[in-house]
N, C-alpha and C. Protein backbone atom coordinates (compact mmCIF):
# COMPACT_ATOMS: atom_id res chain seq x y z
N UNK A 1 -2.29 8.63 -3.86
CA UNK A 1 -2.89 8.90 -2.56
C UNK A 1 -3.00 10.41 -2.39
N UNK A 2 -4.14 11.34 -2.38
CA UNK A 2 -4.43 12.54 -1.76
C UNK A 2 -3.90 12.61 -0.32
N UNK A 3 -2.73 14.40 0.03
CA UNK A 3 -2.68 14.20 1.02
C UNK A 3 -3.44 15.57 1.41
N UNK A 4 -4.01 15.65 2.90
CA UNK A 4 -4.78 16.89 2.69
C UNK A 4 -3.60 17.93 3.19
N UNK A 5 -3.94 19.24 2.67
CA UNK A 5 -2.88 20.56 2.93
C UNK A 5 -2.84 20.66 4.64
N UNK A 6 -2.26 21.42 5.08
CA UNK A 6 -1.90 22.07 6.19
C UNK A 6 -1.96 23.52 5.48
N UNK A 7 -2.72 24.81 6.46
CA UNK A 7 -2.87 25.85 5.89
C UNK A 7 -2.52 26.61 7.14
N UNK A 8 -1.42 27.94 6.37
CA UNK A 8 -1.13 29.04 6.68
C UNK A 8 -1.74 30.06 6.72
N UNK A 9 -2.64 30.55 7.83
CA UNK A 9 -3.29 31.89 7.21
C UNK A 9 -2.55 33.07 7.13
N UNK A 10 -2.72 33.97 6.55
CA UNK A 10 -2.15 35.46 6.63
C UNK A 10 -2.48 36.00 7.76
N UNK A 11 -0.78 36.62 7.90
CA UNK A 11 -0.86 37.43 9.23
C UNK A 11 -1.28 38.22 8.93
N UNK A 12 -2.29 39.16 10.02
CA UNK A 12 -2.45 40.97 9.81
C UNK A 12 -1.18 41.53 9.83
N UNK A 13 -1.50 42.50 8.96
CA UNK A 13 -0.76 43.25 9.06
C UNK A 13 1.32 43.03 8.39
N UNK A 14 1.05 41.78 7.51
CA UNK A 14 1.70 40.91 6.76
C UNK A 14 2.15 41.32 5.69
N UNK A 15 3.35 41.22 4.53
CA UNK A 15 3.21 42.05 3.37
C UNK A 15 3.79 40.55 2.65
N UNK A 16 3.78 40.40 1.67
CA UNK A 16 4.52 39.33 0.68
C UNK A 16 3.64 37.96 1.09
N UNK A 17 4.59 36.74 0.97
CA UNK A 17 3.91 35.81 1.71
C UNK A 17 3.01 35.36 2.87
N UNK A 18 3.93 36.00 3.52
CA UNK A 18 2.42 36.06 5.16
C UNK A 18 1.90 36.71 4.82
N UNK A 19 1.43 37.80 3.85
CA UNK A 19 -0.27 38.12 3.73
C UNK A 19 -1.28 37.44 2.86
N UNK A 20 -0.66 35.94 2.87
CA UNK A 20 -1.35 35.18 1.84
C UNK A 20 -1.89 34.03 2.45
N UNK A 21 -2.97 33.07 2.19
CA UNK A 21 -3.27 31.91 2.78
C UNK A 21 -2.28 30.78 1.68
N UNK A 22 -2.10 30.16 2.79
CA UNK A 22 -0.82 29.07 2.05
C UNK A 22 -1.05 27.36 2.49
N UNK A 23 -1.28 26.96 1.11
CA UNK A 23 -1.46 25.62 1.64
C UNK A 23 -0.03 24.98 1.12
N UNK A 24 0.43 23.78 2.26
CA UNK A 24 1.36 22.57 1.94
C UNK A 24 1.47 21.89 2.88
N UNK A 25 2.61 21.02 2.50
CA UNK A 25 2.39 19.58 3.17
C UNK A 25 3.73 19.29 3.63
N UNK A 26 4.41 18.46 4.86
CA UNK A 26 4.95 18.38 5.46
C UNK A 26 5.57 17.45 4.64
N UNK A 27 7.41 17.61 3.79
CA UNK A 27 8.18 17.07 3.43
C UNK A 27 8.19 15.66 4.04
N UNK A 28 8.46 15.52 5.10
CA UNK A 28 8.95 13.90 5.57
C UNK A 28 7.38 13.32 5.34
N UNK A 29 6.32 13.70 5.64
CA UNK A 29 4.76 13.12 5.71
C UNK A 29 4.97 12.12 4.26
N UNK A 30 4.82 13.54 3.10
CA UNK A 30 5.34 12.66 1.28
C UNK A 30 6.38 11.55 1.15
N UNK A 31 7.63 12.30 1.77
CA UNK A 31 8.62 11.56 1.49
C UNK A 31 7.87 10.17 2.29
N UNK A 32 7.66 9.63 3.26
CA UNK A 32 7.29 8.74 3.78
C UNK A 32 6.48 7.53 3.13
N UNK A 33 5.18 8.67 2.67
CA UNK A 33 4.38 8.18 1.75
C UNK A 33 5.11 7.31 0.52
N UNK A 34 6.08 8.38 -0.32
CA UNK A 34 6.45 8.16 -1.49
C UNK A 34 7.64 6.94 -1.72
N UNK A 35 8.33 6.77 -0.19
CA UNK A 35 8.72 5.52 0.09
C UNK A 35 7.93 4.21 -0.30
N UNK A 36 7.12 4.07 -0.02
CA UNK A 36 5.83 3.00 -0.62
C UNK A 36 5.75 2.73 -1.57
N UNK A 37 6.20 3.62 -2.69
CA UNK A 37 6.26 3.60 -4.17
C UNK A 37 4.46 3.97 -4.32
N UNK A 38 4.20 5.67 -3.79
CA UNK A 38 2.96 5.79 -3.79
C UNK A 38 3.02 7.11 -4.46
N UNK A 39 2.28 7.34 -5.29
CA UNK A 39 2.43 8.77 -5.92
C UNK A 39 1.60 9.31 -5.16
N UNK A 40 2.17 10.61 -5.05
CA UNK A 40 1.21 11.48 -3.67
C UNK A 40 0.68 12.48 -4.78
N UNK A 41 -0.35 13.03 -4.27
CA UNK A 41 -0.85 14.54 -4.85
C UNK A 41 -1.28 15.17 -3.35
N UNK A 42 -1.19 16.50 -3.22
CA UNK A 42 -1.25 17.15 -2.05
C UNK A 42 -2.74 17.97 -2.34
N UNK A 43 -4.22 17.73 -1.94
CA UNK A 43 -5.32 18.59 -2.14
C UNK A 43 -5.51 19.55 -1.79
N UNK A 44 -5.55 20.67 -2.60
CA UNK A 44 -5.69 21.79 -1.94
C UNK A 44 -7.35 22.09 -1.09
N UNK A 45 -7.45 22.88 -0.70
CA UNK A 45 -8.99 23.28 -0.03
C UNK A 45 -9.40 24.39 -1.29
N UNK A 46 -10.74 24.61 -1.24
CA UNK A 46 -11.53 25.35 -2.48
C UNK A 46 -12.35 26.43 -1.89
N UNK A 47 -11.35 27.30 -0.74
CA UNK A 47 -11.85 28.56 -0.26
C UNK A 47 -11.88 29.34 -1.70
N UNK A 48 -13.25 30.10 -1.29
CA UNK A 48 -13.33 31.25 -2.45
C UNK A 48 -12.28 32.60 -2.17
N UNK A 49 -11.70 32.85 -1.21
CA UNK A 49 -11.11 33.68 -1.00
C UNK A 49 -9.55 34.48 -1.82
N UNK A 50 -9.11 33.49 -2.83
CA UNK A 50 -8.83 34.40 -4.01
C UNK A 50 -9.01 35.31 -4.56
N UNK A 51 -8.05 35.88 -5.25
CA UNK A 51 -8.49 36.81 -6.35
C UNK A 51 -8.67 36.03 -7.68
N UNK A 52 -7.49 34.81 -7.86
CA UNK A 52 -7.87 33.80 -9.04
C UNK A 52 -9.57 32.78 -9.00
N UNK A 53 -9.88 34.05 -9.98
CA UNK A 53 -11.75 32.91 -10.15
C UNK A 53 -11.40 31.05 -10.09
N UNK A 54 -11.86 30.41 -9.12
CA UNK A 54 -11.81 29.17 -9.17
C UNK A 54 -12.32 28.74 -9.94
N UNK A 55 -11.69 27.00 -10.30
CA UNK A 55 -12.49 26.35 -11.21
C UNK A 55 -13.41 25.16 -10.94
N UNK A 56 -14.34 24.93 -12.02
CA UNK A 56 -15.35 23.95 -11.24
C UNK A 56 -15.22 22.59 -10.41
N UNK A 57 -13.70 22.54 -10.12
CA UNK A 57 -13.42 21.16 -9.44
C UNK A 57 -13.83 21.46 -8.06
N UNK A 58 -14.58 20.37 -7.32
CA UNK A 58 -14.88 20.36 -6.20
C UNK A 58 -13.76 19.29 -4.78
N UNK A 59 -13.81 19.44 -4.11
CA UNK A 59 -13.09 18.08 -3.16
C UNK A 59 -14.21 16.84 -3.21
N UNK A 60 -15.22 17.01 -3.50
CA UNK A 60 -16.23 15.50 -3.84
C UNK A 60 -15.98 14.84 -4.64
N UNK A 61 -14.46 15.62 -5.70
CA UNK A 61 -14.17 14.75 -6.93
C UNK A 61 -12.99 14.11 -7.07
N UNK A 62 -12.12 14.47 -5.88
CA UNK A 62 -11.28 13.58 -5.65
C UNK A 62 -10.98 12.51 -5.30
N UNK A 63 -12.22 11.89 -4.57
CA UNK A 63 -12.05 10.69 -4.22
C UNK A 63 -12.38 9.32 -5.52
N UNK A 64 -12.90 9.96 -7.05
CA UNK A 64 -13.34 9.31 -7.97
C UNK A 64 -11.61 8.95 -8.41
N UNK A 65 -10.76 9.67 -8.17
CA UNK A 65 -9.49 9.47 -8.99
C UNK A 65 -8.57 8.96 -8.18
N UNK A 66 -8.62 8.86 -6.72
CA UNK A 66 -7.60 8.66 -5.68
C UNK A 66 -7.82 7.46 -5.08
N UNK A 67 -6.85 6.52 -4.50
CA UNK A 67 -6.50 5.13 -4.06
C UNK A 67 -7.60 5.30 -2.39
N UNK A 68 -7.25 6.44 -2.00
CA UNK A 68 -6.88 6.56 -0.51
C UNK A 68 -6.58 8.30 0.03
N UNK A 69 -6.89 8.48 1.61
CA UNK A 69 -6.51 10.08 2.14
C UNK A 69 -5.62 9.50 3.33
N UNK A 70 -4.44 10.81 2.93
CA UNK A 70 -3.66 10.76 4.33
C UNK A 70 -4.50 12.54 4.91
N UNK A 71 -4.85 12.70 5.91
CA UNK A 71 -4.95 13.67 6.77
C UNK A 71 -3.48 13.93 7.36
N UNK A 72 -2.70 15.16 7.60
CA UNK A 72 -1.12 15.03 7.92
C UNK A 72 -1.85 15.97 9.46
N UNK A 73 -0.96 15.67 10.33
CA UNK A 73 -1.12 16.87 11.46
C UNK A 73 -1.01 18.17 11.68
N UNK A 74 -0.81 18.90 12.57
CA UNK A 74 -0.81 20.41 12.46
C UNK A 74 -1.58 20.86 13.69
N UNK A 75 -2.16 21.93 13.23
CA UNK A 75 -3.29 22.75 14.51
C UNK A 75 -4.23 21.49 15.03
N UNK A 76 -4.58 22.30 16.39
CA UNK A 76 -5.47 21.49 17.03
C UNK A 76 -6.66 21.54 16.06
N UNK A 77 -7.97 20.81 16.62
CA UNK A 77 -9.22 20.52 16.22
C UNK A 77 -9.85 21.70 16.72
N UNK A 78 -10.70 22.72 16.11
CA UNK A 78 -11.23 23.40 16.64
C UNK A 78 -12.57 22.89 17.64
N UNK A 79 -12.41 23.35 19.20
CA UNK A 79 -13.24 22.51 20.21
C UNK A 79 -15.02 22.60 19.77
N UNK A 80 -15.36 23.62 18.59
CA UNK A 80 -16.77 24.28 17.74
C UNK A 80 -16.94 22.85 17.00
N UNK A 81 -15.57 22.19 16.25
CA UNK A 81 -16.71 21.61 15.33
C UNK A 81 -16.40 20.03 15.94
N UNK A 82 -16.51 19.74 17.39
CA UNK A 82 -17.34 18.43 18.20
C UNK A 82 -18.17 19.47 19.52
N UNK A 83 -18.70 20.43 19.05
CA UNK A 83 -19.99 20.88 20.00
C UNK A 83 -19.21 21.47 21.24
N UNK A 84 -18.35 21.69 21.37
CA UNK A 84 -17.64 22.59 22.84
C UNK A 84 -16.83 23.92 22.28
N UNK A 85 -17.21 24.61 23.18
CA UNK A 85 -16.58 25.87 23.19
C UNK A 85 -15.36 26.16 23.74
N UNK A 86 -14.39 26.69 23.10
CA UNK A 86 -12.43 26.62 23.83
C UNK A 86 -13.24 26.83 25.22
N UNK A 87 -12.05 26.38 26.03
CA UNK A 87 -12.07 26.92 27.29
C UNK A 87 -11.06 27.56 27.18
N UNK A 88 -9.90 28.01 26.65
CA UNK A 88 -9.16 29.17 26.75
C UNK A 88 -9.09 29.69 25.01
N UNK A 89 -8.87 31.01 25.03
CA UNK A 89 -9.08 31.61 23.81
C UNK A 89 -7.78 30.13 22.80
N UNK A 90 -6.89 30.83 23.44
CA UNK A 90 -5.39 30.04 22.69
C UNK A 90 -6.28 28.39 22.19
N UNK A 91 -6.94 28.15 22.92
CA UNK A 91 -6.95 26.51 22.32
C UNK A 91 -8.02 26.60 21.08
N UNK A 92 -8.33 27.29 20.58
CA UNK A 92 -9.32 27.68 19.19
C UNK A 92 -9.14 27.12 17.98
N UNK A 93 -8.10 26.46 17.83
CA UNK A 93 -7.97 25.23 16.81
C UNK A 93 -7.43 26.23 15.38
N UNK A 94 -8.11 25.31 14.42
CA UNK A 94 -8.19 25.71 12.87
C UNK A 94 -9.59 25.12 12.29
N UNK A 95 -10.78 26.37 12.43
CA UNK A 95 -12.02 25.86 12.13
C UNK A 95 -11.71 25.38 10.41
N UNK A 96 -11.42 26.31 9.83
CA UNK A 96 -11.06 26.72 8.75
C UNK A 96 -10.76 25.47 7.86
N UNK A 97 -9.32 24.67 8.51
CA UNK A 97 -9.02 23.65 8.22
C UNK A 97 -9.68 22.63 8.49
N UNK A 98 -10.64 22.66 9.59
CA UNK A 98 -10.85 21.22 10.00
C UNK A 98 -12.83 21.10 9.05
N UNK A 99 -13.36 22.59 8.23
CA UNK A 99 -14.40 22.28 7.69
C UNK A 99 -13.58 21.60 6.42
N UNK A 100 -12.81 21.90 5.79
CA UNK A 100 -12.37 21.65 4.93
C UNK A 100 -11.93 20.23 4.53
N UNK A 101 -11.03 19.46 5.71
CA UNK A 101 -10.83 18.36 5.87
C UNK A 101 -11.61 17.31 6.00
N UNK A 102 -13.15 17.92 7.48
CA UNK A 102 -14.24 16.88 7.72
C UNK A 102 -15.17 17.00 6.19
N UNK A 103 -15.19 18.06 5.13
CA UNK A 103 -15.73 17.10 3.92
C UNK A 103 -14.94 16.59 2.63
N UNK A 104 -13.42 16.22 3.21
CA UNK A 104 -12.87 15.81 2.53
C UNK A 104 -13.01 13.67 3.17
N UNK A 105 -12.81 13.89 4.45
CA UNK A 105 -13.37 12.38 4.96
C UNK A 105 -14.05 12.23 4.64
N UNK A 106 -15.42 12.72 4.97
CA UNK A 106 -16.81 12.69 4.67
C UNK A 106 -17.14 11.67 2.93
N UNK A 107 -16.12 12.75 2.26
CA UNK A 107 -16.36 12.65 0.38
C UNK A 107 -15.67 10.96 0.43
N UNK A 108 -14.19 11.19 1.08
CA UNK A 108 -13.91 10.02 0.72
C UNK A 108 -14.22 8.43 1.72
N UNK A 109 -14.61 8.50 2.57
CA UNK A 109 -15.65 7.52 3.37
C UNK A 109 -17.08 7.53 2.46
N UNK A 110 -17.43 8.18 1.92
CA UNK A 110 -18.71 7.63 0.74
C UNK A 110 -18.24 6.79 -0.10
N UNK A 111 -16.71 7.09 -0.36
CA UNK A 111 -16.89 6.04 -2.00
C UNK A 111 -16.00 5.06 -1.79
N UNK A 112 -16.22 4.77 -0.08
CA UNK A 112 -15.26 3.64 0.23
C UNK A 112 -14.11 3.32 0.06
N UNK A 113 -13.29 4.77 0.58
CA UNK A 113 -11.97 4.77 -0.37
C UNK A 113 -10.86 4.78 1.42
N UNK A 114 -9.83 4.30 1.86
CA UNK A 114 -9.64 4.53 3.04
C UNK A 114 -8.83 5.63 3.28
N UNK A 115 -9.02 5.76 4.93
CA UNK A 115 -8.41 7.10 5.27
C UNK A 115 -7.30 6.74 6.45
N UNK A 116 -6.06 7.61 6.34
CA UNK A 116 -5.29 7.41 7.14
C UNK A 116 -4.77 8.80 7.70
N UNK A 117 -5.11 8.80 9.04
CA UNK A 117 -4.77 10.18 9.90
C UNK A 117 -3.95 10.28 10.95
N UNK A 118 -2.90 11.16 10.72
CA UNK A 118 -1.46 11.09 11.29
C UNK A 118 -1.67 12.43 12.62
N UNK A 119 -1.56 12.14 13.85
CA UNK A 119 -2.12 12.56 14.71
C UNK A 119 -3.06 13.33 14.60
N UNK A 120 -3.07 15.14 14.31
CA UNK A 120 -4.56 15.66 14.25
C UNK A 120 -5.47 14.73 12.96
N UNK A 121 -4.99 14.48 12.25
CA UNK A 121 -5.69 13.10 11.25
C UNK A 121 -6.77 12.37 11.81
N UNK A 122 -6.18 11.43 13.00
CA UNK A 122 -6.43 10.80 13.87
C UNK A 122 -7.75 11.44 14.53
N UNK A 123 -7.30 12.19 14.73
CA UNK A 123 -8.45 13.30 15.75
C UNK A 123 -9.83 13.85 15.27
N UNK A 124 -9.57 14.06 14.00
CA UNK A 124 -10.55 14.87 13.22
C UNK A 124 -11.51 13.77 12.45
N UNK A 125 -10.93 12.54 12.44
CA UNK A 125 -11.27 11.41 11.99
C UNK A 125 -12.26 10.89 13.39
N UNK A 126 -12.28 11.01 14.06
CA UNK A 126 -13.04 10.53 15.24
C UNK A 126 -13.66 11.42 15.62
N UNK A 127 -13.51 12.70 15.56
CA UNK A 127 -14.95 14.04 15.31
C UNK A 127 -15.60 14.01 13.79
N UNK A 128 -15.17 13.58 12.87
CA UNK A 128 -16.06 13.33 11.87
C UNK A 128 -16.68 12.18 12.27
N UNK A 129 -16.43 11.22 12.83
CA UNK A 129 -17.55 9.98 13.05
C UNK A 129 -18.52 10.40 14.18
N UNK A 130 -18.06 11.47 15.06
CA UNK A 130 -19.24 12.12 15.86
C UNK A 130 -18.76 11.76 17.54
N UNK A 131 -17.25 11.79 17.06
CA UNK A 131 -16.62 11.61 18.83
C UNK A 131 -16.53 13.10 19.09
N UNK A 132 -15.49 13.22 20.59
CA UNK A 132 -15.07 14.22 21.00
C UNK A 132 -13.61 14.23 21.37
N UNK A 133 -13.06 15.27 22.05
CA UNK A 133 -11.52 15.29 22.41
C UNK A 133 -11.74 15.89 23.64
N UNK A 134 -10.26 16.13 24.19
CA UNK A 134 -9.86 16.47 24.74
C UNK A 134 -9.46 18.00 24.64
N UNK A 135 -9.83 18.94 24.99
CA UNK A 135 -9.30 20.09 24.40
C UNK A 135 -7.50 20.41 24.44
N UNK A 136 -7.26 20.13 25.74
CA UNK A 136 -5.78 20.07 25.77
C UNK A 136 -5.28 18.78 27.15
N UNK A 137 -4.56 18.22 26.69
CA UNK A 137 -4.01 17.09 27.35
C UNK A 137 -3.67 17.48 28.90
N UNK A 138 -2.18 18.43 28.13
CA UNK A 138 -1.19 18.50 29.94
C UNK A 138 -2.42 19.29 30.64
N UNK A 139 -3.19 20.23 30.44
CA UNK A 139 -4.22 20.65 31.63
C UNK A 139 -5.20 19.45 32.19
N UNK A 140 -5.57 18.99 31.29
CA UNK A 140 -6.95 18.49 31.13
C UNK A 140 -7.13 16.90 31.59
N UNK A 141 -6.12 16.20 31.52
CA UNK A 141 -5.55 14.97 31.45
C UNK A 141 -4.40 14.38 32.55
N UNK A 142 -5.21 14.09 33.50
CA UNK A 142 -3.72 14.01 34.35
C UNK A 142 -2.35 13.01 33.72
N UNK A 143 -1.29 12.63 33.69
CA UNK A 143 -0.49 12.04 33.40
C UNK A 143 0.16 11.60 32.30
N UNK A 144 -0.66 12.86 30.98
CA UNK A 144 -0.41 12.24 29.07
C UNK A 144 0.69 12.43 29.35
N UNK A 145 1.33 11.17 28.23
CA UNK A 145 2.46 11.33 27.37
C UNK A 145 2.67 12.65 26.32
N UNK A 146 3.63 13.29 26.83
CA UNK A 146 4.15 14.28 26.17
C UNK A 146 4.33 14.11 24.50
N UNK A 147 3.77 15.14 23.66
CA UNK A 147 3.32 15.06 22.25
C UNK A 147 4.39 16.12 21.61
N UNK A 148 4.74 16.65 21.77
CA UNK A 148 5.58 17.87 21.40
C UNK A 148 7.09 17.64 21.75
N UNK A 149 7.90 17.55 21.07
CA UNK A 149 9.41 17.29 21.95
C UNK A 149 10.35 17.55 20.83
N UNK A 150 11.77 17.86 21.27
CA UNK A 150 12.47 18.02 20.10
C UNK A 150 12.84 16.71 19.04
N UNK A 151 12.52 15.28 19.81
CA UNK A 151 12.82 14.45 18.47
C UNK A 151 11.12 14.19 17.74
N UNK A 152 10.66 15.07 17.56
CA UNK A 152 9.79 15.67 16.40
C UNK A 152 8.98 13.81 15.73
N UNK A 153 10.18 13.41 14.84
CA UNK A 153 9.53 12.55 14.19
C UNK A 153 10.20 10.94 15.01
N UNK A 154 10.91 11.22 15.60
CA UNK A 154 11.33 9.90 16.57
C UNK A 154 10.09 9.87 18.05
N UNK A 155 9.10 10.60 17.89
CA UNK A 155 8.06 10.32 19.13
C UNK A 155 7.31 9.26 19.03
N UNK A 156 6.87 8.62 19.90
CA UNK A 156 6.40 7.03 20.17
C UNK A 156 6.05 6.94 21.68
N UNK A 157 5.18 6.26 21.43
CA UNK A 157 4.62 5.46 23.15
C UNK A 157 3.85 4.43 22.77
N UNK A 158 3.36 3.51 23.85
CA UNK A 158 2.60 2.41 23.59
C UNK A 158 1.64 2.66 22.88
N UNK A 159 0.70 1.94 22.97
CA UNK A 159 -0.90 1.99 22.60
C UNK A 159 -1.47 0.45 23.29
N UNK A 160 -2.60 1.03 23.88
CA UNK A 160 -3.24 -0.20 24.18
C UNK A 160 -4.88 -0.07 24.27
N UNK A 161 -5.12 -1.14 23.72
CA UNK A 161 -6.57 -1.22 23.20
C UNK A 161 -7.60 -1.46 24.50
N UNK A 162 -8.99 -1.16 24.12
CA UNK A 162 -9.68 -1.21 25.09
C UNK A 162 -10.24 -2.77 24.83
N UNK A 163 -10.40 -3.40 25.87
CA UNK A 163 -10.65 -4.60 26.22
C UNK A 163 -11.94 -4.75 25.37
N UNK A 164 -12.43 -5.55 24.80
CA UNK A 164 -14.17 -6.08 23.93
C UNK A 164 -14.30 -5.28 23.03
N UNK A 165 -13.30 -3.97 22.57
CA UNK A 165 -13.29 -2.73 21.56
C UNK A 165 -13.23 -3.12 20.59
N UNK A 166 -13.41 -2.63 19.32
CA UNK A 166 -13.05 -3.49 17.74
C UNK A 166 -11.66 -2.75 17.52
N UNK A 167 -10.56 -2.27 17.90
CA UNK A 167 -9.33 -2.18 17.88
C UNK A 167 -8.65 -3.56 18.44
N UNK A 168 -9.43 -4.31 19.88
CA UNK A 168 -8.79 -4.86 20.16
C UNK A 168 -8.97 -6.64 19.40
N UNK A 169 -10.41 -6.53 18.70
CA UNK A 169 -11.04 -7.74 18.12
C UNK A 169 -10.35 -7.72 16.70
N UNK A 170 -9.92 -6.68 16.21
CA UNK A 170 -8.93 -6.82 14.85
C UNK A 170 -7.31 -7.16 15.06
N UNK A 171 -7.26 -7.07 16.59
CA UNK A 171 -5.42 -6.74 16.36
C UNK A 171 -5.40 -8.04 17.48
C-alpha cells in the first residue's frame, strides 16, 4: 500500500535540516497499516527542487505496482485548490502538498486502485472529486466537535449519514 508523505518545508532563514524540504510519514499511521500484515511504501512527491537530478519515475507509476493509497493527515487543504480564497492569511493550507497528493488520487482512481484518507485524506479526497470545505470549523461552524486535543490518536465522535445519501444506502 503507498502512503502519501507529509512535507516539511524549509524554514527561512534555517541551517541543517530545517533548511531542507522533508518528506515522511506518521509512525503510528504505518505501524497501523503494517498491523494488517500490509507492506507499506511511503511516496515521495517529484518536486524538481533538488540539487539531486531526478529520475524518470513519475507518481502516474505508482499506482501500476501498488494494492491501494492511504492519504495520512497534516496541514489544512489549501482554500485555492476548491476555488476560495483564505479568509485569514493563517488558514493558507499546503498548496504544495495538496497539488501533489490531488495527482496522486487522480493517478490512482484511474487504475481503479482504492483510496483511503485519514482526516485531511478525507478532505482532499472530496476536493479532488470537486467538493468544497469548510475553511475552519471553530469560526465557521457553529457547534464542531473539537479535532485537535491532547489524546491525539484516541479522538472519535459519531458519524451519521445523510438520509437517501450513498453512505447511508451502503451502510
Amino acid at each position: 500500500i503507498g502512503l502519501s508523505a507529509r512535507i516539511y518545508h524549509p524554514q527561512a532563514g534555517a541551517t541543517g535540516l530545517q533548511s531542507k524540504s522533508l518528506q515522511y510519514l506518521e509512525q503510528s499511521v504505518a505501524h497501523w497499516v503494517m498491523s494488517r500484515e500490509v507492506m507499506v511504501l511511503m511516496i515521495p512527491s517529484v518536486s524538481g527542487d533538488g540539487i539531486v537530478h531526478r529520475s524518470s519515475i513519475r507518481l502516474s507509476d505508482y499506482p501500476q505496482y501498488l494494492d491501494g493509497l492511504i492519504l495520512q493527515g497534516g496541514a489544512d487543504v489549501c482554500p485555492r485548490t476548491y476555488g476560495e480564497e483564505p479568509l485569514r492569511p493563517e488558514w493558507g493550507g499546503d498548496p504544495v502538498r495538496d497539488a501533489y497528493e490531488l495527482e496522486l488520487v487522480h493517478e490512482f482512481m484511474e487504475e481503479g486502485k482504492p483510496i483511503l484518507g485519514i482526516c485531511r485524506g478525507m478532505q482532499l479526497i472530496n476536493v479532488a472529486l470537486g467538493g468544497s470545505l469548510w475553511q475552519d470549523l471553530p469560526s465557521l461552524c457553529p457547534g464542531p466537535v473539537p479535532h485537535e486535543t491532547t489524546a491525539y490518536e484516541q479522538n472519535a465522535h459519531s458519524v451519521r449519514f445523510v438520509e437517501g445519501g450513498q453512505m447511508a444506502r451502503w451502510f
